[in-house]
N, C-alpha and C. Protein backbone atom coordinates (compact mmCIF):
# COMPACT_ATOMS: atom_id res chain seq x y z
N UNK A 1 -12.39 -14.87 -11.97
CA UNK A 1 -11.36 -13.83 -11.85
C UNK A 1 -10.93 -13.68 -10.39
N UNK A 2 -9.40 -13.12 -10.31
CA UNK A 2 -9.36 -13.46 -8.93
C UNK A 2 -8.72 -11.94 -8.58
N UNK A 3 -9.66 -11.20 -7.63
CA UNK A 3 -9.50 -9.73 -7.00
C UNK A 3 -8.51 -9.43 -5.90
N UNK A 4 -7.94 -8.54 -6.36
CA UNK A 4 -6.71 -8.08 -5.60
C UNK A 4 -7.24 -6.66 -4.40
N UNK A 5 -7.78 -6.81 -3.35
CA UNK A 5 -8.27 -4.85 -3.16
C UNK A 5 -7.24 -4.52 -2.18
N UNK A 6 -6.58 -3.69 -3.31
CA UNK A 6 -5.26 -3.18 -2.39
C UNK A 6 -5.64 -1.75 -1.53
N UNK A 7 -5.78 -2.03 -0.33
CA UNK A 7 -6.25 -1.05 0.41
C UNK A 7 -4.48 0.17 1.58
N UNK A 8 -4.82 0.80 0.86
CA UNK A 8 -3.29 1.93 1.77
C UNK A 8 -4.11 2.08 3.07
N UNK A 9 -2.81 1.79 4.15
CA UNK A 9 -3.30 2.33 5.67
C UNK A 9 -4.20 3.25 5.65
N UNK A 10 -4.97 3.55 6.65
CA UNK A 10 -5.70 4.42 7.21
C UNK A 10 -4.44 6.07 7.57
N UNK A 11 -5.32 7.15 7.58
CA UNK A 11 -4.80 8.31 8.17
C UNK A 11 -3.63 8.20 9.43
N UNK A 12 -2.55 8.94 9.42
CA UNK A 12 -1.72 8.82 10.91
C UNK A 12 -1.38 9.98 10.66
N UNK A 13 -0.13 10.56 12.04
CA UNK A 13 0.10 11.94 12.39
C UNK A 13 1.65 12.70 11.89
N UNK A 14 2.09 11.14 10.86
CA UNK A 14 3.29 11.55 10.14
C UNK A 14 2.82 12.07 8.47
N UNK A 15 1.57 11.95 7.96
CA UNK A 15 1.51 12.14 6.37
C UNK A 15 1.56 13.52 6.71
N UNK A 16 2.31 14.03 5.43
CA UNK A 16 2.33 15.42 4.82
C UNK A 16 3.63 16.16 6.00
N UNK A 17 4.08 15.14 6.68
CA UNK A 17 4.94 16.46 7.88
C UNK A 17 6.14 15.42 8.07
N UNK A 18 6.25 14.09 8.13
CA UNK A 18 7.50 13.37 8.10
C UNK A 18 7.39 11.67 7.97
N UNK A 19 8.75 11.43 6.83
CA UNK A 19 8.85 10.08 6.36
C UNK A 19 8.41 9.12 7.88
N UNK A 20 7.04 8.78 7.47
CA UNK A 20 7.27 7.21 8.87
C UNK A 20 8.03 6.17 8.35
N UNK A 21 7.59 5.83 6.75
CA UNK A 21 9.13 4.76 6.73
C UNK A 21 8.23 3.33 7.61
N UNK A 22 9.87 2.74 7.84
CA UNK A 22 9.67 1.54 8.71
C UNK A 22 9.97 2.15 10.04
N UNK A 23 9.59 2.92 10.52
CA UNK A 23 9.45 3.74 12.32
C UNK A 23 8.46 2.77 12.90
N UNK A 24 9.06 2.13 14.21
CA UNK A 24 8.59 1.36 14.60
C UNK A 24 7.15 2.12 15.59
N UNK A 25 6.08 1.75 16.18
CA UNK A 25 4.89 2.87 17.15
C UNK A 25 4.44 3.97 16.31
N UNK A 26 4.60 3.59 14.39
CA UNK A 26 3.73 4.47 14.17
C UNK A 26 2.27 3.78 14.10
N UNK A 27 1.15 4.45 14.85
CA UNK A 27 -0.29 4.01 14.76
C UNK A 27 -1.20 5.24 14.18
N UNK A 28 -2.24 4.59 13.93
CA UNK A 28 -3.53 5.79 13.08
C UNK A 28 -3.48 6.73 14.20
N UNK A 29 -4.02 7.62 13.37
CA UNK A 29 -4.33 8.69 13.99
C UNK A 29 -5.86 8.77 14.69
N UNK A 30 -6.92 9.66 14.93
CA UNK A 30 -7.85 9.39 15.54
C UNK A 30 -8.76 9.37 14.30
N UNK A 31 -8.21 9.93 13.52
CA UNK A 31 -9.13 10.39 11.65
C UNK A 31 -9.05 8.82 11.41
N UNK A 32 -7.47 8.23 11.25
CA UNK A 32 -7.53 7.34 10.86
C UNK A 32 -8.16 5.80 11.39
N UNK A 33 -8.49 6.07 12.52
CA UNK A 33 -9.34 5.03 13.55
C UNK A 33 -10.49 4.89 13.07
N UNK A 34 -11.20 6.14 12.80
CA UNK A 34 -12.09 6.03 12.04
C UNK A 34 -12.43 5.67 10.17
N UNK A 35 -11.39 5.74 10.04
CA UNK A 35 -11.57 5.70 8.19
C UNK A 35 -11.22 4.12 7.91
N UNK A 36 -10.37 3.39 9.06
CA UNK A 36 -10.64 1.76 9.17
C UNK A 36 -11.58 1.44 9.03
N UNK A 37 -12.14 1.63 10.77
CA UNK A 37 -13.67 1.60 11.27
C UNK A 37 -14.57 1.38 10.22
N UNK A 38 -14.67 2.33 8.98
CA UNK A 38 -15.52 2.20 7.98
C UNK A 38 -15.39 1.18 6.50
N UNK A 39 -14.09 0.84 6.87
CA UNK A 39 -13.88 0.05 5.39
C UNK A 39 -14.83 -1.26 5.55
N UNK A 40 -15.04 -2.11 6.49
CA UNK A 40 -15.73 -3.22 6.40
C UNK A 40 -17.29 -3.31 5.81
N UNK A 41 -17.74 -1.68 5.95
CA UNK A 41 -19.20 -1.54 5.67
C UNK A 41 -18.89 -1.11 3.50
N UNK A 42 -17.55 -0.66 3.67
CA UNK A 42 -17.31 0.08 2.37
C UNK A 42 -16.94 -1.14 1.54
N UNK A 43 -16.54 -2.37 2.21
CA UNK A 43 -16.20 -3.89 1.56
C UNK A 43 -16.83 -4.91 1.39
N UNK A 44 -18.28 -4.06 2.17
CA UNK A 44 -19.09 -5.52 2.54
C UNK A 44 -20.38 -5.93 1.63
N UNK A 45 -19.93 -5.74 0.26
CA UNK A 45 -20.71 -6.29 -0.89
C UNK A 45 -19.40 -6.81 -1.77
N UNK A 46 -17.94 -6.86 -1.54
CA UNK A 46 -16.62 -7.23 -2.47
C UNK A 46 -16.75 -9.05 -2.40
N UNK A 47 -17.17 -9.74 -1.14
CA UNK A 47 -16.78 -10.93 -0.87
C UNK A 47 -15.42 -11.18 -0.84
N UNK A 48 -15.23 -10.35 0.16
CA UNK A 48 -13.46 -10.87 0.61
C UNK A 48 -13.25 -11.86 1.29
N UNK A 49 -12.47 -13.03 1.07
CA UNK A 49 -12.05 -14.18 1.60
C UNK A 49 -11.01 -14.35 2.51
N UNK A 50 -9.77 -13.72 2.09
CA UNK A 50 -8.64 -13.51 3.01
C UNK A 50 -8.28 -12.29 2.99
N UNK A 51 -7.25 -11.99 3.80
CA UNK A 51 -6.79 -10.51 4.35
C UNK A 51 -4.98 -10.64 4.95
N UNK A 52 -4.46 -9.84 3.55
CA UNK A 52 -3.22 -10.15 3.81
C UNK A 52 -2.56 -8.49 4.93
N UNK A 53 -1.71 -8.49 5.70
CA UNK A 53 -1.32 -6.30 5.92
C UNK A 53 0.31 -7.15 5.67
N UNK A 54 0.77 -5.87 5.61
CA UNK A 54 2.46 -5.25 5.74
C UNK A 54 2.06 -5.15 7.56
N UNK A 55 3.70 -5.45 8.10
CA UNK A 55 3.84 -5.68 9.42
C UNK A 55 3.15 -4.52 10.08
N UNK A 56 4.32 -3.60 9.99
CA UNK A 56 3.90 -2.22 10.56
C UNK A 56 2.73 -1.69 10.67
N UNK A 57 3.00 -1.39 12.24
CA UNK A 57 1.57 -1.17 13.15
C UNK A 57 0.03 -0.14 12.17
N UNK A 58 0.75 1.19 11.47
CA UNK A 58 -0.74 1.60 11.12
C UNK A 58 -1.30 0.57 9.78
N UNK A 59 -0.54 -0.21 9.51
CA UNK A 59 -1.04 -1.32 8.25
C UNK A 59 -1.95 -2.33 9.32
N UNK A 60 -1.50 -2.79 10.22
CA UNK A 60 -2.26 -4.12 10.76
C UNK A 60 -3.51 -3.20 11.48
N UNK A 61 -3.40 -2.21 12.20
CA UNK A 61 -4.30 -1.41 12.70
C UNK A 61 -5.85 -0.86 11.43
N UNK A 62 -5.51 -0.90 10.55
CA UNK A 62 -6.16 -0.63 9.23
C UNK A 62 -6.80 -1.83 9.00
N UNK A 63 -6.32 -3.12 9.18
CA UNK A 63 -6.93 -4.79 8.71
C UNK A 63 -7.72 -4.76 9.80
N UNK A 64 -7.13 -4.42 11.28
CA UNK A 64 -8.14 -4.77 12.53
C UNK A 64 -9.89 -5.04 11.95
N UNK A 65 -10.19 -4.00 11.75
CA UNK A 65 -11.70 -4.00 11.48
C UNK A 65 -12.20 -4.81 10.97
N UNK A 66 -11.50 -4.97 9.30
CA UNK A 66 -12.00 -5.78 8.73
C UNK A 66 -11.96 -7.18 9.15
N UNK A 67 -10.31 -8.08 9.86
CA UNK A 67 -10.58 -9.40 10.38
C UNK A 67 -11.67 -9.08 11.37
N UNK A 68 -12.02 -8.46 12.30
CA UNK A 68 -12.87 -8.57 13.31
C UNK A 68 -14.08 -8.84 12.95
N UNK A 69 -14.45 -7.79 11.30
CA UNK A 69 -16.27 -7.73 10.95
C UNK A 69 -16.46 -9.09 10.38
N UNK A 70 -15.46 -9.98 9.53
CA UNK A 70 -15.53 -10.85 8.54
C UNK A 70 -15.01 -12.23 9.37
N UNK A 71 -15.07 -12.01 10.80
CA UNK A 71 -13.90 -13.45 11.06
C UNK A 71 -12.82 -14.23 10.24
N UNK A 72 -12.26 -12.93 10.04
CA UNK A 72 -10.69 -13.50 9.31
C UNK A 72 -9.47 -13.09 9.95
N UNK A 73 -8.64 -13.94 9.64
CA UNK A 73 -7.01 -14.13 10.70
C UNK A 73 -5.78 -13.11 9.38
N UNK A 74 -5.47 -12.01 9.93
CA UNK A 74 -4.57 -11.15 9.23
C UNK A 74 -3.04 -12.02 9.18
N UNK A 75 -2.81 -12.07 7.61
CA UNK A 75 -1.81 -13.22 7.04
C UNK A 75 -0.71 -11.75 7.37
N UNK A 76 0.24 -11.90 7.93
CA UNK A 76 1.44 -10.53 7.51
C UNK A 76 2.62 -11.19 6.80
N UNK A 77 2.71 -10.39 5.98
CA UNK A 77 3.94 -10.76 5.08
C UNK A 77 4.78 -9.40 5.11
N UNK A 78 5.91 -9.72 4.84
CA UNK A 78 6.79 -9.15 4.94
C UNK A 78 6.60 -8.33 3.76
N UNK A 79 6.39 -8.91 2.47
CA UNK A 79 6.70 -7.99 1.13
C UNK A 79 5.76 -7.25 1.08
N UNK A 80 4.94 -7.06 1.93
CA UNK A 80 3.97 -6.16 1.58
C UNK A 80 4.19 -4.63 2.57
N UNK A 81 5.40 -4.57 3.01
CA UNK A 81 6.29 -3.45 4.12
C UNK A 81 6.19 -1.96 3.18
N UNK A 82 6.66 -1.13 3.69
CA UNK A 82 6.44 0.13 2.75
C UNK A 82 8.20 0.18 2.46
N UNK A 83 7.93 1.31 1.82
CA UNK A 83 9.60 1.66 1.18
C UNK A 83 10.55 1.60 2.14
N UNK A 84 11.87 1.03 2.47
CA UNK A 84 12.89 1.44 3.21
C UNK A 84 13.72 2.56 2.69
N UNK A 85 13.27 3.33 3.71
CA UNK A 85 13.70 5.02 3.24
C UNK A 85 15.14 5.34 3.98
N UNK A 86 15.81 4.04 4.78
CA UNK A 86 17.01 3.88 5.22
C UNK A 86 17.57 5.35 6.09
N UNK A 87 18.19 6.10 5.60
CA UNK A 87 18.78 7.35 6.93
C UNK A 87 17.26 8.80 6.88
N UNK A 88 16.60 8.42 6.21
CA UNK A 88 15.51 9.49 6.01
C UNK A 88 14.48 9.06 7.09
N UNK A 89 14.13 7.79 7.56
CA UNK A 89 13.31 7.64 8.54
C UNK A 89 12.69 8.36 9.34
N UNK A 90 11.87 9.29 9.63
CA UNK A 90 11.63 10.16 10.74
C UNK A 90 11.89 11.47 10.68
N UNK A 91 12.24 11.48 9.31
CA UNK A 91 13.09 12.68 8.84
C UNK A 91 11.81 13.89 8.46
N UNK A 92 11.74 15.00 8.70
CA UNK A 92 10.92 16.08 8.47
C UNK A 92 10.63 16.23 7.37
N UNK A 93 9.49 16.62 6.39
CA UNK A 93 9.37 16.72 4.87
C UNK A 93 10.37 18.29 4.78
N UNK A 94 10.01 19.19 5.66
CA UNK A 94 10.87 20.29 5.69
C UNK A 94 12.38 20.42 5.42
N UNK A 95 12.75 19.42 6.64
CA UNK A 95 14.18 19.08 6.34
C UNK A 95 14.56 18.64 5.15
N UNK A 96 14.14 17.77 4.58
CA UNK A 96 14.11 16.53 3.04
C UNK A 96 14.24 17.34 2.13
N UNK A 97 12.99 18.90 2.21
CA UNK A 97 13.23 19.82 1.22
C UNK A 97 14.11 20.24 0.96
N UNK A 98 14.92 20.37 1.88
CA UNK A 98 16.58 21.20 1.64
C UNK A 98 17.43 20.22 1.43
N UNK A 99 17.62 18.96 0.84
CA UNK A 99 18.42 18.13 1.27
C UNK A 99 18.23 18.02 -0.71
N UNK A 100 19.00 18.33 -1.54
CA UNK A 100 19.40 18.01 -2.97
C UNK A 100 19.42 16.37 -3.37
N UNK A 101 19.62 15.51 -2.25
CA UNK A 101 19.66 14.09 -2.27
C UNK A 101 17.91 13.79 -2.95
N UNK A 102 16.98 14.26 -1.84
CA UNK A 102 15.54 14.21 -1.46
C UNK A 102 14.96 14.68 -2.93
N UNK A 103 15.35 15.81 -3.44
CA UNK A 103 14.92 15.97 -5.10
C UNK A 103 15.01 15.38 -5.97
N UNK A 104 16.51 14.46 -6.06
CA UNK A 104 16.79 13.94 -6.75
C UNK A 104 15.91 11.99 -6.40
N UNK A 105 15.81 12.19 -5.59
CA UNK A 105 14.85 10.96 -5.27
C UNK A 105 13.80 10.59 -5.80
N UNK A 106 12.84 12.47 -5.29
CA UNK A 106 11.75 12.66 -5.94
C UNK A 106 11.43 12.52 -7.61
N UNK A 107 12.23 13.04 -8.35
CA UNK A 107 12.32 12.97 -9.62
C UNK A 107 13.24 11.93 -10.21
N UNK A 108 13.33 11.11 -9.73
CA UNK A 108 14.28 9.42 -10.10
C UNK A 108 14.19 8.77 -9.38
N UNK A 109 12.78 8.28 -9.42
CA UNK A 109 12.87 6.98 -8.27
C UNK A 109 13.45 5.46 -9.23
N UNK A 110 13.27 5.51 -9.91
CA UNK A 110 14.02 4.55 -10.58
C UNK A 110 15.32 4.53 -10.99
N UNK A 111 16.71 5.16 -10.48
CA UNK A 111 18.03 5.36 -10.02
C UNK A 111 18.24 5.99 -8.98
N UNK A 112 17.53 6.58 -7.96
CA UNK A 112 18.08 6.88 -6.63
C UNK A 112 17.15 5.77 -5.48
N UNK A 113 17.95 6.43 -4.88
CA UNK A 113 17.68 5.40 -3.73
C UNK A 113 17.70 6.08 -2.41
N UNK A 114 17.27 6.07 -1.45
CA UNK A 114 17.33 7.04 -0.47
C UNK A 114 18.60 6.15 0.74
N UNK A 115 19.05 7.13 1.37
CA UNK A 115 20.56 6.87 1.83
C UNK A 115 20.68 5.45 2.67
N UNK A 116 21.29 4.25 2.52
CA UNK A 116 21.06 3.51 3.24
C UNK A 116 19.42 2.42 3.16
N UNK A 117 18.72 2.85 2.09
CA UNK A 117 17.74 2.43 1.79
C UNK A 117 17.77 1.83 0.40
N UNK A 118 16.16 1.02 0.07
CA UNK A 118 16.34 0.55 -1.55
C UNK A 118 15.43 1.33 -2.07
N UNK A 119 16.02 0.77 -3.68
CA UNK A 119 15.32 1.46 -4.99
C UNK A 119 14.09 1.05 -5.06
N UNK A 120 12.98 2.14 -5.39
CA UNK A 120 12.01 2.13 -5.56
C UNK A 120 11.50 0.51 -6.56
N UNK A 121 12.41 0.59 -7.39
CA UNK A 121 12.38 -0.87 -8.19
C UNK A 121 12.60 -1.56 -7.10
N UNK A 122 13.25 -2.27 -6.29
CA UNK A 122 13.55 -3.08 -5.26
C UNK A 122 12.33 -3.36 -4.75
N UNK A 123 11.76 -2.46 -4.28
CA UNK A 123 10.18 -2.40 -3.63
C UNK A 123 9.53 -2.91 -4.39
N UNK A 124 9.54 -2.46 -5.71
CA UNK A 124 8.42 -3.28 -6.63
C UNK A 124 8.34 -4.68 -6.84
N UNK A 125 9.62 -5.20 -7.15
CA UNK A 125 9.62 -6.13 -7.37
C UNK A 125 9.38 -7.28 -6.01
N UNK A 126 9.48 -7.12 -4.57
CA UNK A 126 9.38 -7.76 -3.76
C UNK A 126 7.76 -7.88 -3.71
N UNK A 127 6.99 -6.29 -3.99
CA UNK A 127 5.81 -6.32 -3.85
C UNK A 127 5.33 -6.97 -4.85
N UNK A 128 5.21 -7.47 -6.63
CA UNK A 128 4.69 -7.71 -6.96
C UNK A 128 4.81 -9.61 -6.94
N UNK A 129 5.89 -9.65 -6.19
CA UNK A 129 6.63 -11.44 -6.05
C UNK A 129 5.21 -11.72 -4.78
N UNK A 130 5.25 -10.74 -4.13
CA UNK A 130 3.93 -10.91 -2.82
C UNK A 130 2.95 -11.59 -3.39
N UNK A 131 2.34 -10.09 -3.98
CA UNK A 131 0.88 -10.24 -5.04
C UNK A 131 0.56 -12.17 -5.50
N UNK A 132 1.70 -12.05 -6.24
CA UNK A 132 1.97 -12.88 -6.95
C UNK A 132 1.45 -14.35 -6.40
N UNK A 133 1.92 -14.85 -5.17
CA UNK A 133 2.16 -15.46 -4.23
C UNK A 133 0.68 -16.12 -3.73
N UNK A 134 0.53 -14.58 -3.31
CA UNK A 134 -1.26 -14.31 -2.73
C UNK A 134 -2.13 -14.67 -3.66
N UNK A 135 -2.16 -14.30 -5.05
CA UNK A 135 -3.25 -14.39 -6.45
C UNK A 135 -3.14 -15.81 -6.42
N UNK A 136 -1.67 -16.23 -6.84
CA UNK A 136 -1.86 -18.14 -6.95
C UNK A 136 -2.32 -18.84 -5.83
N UNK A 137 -2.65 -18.48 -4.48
CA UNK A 137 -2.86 -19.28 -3.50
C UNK A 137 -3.94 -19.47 -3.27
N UNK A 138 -5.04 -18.14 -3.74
CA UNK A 138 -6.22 -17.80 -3.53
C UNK A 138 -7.28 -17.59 -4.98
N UNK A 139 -7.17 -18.48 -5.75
CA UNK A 139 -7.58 -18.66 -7.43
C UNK A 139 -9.32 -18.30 -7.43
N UNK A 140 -9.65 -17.59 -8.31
CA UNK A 140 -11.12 -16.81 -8.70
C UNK A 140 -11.23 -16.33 -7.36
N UNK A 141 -11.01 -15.92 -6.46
CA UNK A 141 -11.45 -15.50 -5.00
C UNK A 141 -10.91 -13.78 -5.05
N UNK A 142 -11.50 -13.03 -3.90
CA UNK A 142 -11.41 -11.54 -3.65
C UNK A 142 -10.63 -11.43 -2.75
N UNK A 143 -9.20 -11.13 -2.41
CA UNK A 143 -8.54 -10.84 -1.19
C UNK A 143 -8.49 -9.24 -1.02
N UNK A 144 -8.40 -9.34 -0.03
CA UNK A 144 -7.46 -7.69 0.89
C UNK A 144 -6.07 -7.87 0.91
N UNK A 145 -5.51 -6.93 0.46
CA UNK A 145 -4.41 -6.36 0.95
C UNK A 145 -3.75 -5.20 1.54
N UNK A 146 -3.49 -4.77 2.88
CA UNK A 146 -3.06 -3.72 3.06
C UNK A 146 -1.85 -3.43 3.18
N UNK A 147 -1.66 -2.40 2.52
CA UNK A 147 -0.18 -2.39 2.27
C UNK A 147 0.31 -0.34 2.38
N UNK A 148 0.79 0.36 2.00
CA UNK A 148 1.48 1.33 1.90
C UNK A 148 1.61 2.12 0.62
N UNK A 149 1.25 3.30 0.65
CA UNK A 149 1.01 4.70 -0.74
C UNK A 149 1.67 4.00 -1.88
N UNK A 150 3.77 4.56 -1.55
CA UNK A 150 4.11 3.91 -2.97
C UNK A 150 4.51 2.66 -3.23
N UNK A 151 4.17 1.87 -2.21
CA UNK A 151 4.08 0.27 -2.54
C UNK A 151 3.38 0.11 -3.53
N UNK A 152 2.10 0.52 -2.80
CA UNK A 152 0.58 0.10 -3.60
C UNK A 152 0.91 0.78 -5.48
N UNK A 153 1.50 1.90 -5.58
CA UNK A 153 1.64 2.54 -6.73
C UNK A 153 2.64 1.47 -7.54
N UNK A 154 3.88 1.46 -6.97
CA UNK A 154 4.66 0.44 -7.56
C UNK A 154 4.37 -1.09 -8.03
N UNK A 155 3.01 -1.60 -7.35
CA UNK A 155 2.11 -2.53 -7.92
C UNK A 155 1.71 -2.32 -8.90
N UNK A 156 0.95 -1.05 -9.05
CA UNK A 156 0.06 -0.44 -9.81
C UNK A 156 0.61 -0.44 -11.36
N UNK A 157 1.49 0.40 -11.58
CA UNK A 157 2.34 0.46 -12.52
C UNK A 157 3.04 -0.61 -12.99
N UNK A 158 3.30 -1.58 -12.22
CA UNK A 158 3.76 -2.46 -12.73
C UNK A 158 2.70 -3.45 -13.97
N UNK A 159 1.51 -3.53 -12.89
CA UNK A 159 0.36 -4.05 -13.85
C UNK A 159 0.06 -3.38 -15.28
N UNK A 160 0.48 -2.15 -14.84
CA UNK A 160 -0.42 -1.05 -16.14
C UNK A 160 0.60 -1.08 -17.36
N UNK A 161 1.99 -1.59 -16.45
CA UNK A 161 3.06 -1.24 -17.72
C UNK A 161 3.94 0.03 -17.73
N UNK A 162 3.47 0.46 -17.15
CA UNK A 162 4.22 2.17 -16.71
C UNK A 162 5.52 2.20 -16.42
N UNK A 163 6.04 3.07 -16.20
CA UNK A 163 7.49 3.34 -15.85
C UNK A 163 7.52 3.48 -14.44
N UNK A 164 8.24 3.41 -13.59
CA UNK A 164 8.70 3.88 -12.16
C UNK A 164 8.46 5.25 -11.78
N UNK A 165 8.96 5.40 -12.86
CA UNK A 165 8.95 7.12 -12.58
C UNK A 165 7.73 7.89 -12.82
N UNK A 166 6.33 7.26 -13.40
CA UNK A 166 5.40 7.71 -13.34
C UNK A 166 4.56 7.97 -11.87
N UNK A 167 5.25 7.49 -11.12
CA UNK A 167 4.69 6.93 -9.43
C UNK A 167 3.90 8.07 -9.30
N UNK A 168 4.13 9.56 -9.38
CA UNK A 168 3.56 10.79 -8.97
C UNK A 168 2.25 11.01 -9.81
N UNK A 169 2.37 10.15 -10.60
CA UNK A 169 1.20 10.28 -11.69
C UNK A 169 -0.12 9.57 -10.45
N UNK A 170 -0.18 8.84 -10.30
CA UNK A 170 -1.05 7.78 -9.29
C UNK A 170 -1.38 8.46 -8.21
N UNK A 171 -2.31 9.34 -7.65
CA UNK A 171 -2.87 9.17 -6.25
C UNK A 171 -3.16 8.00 -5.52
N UNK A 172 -2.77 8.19 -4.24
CA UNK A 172 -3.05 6.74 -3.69
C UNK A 172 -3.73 7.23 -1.81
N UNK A 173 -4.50 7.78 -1.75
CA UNK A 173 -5.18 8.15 -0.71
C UNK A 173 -5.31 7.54 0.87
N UNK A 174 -5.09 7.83 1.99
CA UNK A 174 -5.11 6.66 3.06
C UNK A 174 -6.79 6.28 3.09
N UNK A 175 -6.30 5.18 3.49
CA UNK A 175 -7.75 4.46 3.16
C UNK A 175 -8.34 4.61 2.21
N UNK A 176 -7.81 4.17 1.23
CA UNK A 176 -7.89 4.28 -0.28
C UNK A 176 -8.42 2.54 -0.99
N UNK A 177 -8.84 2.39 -1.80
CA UNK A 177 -8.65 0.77 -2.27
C UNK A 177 -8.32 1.37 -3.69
N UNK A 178 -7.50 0.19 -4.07
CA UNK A 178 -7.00 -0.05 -5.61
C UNK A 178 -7.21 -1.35 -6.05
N UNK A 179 -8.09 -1.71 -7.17
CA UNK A 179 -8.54 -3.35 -7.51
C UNK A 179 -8.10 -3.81 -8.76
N UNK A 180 -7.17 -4.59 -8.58
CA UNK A 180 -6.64 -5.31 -9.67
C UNK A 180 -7.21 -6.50 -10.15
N UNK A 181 -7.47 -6.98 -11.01
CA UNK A 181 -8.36 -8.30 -11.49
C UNK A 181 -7.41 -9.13 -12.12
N UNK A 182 -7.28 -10.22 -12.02
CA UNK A 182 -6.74 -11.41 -12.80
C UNK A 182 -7.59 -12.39 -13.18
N UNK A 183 -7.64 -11.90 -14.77
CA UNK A 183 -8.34 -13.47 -15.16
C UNK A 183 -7.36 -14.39 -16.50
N UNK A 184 -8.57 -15.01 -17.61
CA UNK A 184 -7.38 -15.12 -18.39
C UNK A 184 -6.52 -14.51 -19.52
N UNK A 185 -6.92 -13.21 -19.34
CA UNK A 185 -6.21 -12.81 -20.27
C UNK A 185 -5.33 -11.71 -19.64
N UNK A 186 -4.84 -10.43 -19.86
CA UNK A 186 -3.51 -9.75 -19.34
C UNK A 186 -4.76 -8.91 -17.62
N UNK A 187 -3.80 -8.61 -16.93
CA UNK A 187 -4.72 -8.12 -15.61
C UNK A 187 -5.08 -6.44 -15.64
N UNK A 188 -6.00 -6.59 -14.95
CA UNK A 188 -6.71 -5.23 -15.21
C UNK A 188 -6.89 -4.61 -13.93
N UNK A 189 -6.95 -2.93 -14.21
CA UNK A 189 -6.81 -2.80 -13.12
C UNK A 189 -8.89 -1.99 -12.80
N UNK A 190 -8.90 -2.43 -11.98
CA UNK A 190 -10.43 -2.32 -12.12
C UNK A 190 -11.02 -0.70 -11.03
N UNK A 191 -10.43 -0.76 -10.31
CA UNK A 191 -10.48 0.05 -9.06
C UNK A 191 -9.30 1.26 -9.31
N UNK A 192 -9.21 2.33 -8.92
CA UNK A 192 -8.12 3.38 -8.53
C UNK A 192 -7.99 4.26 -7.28
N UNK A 193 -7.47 4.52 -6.04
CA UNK A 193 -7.79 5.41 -5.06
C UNK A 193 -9.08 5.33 -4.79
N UNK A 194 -9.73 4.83 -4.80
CA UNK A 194 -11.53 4.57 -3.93
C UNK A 194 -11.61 5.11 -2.99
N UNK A 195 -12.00 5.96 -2.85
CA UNK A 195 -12.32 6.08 -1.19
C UNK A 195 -13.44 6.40 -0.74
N UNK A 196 -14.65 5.80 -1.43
CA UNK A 196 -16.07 5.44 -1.62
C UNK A 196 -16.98 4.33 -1.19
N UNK A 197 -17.84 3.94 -1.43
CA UNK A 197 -18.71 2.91 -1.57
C UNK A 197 -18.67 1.88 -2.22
N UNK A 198 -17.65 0.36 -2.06
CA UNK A 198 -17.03 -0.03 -3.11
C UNK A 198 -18.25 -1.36 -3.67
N UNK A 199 -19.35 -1.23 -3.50
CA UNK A 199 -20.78 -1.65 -3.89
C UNK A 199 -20.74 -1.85 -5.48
């Protein structure tokens, strides 16, 4: 079987207060320095082989640890980027609240789109073409992937069969793992939000 551990960035100083988006100098926070720090000891019974991140700095900052503990070279791919949230970038959750666009986002991610940005479907499908990519390259083996909240969800769902619009249904925690399995029969999802002892 071949393991997918989709791991969401570590902690930074935009969750809960404003879209980071693709904002270029966003890095962990000091919480999140540490909640890296710990994934290699929290991974180190998985047998991970390779280690894919999304460009953006708190994604590769999140892999740091692990290439360093495991002597592995961080693959970056592009499809594994977080949502392009296009004119919302940087934008205040406060502000967003008042903005009738931002609701309608929230409750239709599968027909809105945020201004200048793509559909939550858009995302999915680049992310699961990634996956995809990564699973065939790396056959019965355990990879890492770090990637981003509703990336990782829009994976998620896709595997499970779900709708788009269930996205809010899914917690997806920073420094979280989510483990998808592929073997031969339909894929499973084995793992959910971890943010434990993954032993």
């Amino acid at each position: 079987m071949t393991r997918l551990f989709l791991i969401r960035h570590a902690h930074h100083d935009y969750i809960g207060r404003a879209i980071a988006g693709w904002l270029p100098g966003v890095g962990l926070s000091a919480q999140g320095r540490e909640q890296a720090a710990a994934l290699p000891d929290r991974l180190s019974h998985c047998g991970i082989t390779a280690l894919y991140s999304s460009p953006l700095e708190r994604a590769v900052e999140t892999a740091t640890p692990l290439a360093e503990r495991w002597g592995l070279r961080t693959e970056i791919r592009e499809g594994l980027r977080e949502i392009d949230f296009g004119e919302w970038n940087g934008r205040s959750m406060a502000a967003l609240e008042a903005d009738p666009a931002w609701r309608q986002y929230v409750e239709h991610r599968s027909t809105s789109r945020a201004p200048g940005g793509e559909l939550m479907l858009e995302t999915q499908a680049r992310m699961v073409a990634e996956l995809e990519r990564i699973r065939e390259a790396h056959p019965d083996a355990a990879i890492a992937v770090v990637s981003h909240c509703d990336v990782i969800r829009a994976a998620v769902l896709y595997y499970a069969g779900m709708p788009i619009d269930f996205y809010q249904r899914l917690e997806i925690r920073p420094a979280s793992v989510s483990v998808l399995g592929f073997g031969e029969n339909s894929p499973q999802i084995l793992r959910l939000n971890d943010t434990g002892d993954l032993a």
